[in-house]
Protein backbone atom coordinates (compact mmCIF):
# COMPACT_ATOMS: atom_id res chain seq x y z
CA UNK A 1 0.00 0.00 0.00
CA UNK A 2 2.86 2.54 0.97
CA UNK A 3 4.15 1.77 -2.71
CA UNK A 4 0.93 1.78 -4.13
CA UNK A 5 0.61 5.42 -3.02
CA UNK A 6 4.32 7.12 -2.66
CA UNK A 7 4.31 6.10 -6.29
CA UNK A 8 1.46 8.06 -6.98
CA UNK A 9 2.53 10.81 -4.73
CA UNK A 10 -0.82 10.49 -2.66
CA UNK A 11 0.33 11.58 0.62
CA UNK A 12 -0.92 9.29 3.19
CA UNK A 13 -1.49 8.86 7.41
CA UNK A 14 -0.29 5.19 7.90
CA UNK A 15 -1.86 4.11 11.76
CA UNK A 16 -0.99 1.57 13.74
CA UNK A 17 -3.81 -0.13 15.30
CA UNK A 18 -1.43 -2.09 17.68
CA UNK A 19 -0.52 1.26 18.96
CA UNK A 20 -3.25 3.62 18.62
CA UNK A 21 -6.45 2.66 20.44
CA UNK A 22 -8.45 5.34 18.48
CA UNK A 23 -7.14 3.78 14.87
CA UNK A 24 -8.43 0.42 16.02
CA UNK A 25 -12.08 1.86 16.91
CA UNK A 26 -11.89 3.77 13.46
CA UNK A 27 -11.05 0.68 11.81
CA UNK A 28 -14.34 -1.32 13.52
CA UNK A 29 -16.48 1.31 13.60
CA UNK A 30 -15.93 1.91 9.47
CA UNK A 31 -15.22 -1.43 8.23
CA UNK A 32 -16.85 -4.43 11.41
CA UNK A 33 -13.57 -6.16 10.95
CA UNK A 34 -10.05 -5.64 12.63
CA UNK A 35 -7.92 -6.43 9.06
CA UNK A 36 -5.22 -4.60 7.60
CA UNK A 37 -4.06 -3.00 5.57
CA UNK A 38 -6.59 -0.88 4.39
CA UNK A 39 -6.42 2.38 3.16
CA UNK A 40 -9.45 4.69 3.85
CA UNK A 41 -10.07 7.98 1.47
CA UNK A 42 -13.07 10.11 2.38
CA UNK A 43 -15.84 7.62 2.59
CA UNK A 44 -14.30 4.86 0.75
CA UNK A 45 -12.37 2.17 2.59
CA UNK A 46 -10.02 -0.40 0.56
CA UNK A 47 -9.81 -3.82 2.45
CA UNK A 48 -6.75 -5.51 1.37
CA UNK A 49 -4.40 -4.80 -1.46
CA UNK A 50 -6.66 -4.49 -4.71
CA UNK A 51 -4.92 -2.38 -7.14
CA UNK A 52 -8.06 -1.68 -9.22
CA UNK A 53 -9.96 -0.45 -6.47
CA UNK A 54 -6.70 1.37 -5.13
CA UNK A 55 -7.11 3.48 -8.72
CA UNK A 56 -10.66 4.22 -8.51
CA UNK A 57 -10.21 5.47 -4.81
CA UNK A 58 -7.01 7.48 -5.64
CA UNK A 59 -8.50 9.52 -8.91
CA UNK A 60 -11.14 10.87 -6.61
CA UNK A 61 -8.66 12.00 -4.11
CA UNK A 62 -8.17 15.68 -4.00
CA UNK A 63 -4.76 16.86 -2.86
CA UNK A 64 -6.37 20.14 -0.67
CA UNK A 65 -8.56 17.40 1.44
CA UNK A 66 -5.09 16.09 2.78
CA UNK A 67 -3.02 17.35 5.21
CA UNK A 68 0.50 18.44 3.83
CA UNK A 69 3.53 19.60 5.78
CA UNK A 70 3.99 23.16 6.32
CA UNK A 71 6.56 24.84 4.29
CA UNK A 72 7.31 20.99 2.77
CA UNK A 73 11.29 21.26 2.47
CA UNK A 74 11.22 19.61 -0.81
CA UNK A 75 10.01 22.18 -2.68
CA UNK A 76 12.40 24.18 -4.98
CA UNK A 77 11.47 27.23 -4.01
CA UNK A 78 12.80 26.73 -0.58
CA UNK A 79 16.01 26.01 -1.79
CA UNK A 80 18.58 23.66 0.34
CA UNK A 81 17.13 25.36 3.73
CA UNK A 82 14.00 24.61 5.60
CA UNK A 83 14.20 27.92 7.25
CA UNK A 84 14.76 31.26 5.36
CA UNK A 85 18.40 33.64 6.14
CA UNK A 86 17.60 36.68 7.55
CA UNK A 87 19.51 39.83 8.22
CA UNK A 88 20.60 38.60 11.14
CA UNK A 89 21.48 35.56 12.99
CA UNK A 90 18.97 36.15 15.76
CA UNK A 91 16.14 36.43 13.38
CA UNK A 92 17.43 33.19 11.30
CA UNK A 93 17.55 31.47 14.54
CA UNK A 94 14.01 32.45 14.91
CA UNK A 95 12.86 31.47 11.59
CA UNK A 96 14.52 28.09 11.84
CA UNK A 97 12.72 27.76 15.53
CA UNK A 98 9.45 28.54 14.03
CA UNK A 99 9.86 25.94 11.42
CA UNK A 100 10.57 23.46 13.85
CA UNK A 101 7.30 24.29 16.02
CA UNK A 102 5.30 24.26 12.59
CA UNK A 103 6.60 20.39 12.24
CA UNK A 104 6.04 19.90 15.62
CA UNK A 105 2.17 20.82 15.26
CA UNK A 106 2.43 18.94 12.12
CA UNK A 107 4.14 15.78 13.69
CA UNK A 108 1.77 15.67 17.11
CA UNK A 109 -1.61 15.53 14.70
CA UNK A 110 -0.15 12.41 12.55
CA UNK A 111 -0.16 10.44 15.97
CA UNK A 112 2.64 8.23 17.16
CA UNK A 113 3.89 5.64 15.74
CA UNK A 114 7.56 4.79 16.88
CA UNK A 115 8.96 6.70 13.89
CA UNK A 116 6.72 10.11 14.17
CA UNK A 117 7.69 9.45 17.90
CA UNK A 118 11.59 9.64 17.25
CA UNK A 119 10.85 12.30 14.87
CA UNK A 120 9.31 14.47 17.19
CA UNK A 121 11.69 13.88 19.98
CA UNK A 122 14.26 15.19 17.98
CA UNK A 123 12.32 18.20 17.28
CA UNK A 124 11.81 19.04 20.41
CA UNK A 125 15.09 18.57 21.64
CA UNK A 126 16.33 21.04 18.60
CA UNK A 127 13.59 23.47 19.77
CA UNK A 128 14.71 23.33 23.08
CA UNK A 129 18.22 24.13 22.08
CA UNK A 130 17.73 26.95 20.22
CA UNK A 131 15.22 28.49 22.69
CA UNK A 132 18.20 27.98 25.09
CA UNK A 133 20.59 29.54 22.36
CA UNK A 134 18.12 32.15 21.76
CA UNK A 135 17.75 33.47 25.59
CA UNK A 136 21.59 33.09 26.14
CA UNK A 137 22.29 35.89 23.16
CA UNK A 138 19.23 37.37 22.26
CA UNK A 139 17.50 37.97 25.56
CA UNK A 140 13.71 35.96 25.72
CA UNK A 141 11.36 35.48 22.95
């Protein structure tokens, strides 16, 4: 399924529902059975891996109904930096912290799977850093 859709560049949620009591009761409720994987668009839901039905539900999929990241660093006109330089180093500092608490906000609604869960311990720890950094040569913010 991952495949199936990072081909297609359909950005996708994947849930555990191992891990995350409220993706198990969205599985039941929607579907009466607890089988993955199943991929659930709107009001369509995908039982298994049908590739047929996979195309049907993905050419009604409209990008804006999915959540995207905020200022996605792969996008060229971001260049090589996922925050912008500023005329100073306090204000890049603050740029690049206010990234990092956009993909925080980001990160916390996608839930927390052991992956998002390392991701978003390291974001914290950078925030923490440079709000550290920040009140050490810039006075608070």
């Amino acid at each position: 399924m991952r495949e199936f859709l990072s081909k297609r560049n359909i950005p996708f949620v994947e849930r555990n529902i191992r891990q995350d009591p409220q993706a198990k009761e969205e599985l039941l409720r929607r579907t009466g059975k607890l089988v993955v994987p199943v991929v659930m668009a709107g009001d369509a839901c995908v039982i298994g891996y049908d590739p047929d039905r996979l195309e049907s539900v993905v050419g009604t999929i409209e990008i804006g109904d999915v959540e995207l990241p905020p200022r996605d660093s792969t996008l060229p006109v971001q260049g090589e930096m996922a925050a912008s330089l500023q005329a100073d180093l306090t204000a890049t500092v603050v740029d690049l912290l206010s990234r990092i608490r956009e993909e925080l906000a980001y990160n916390a609604a996608k839930g927390n799977g052991a992956y998002r869960q390392g991701m978003h311990d390291g974001l914290k720890f950078a925030e923490d850093a440079l709000v550290a950094v920040l009140k050490t040569c810039a006075g608070d913010i």
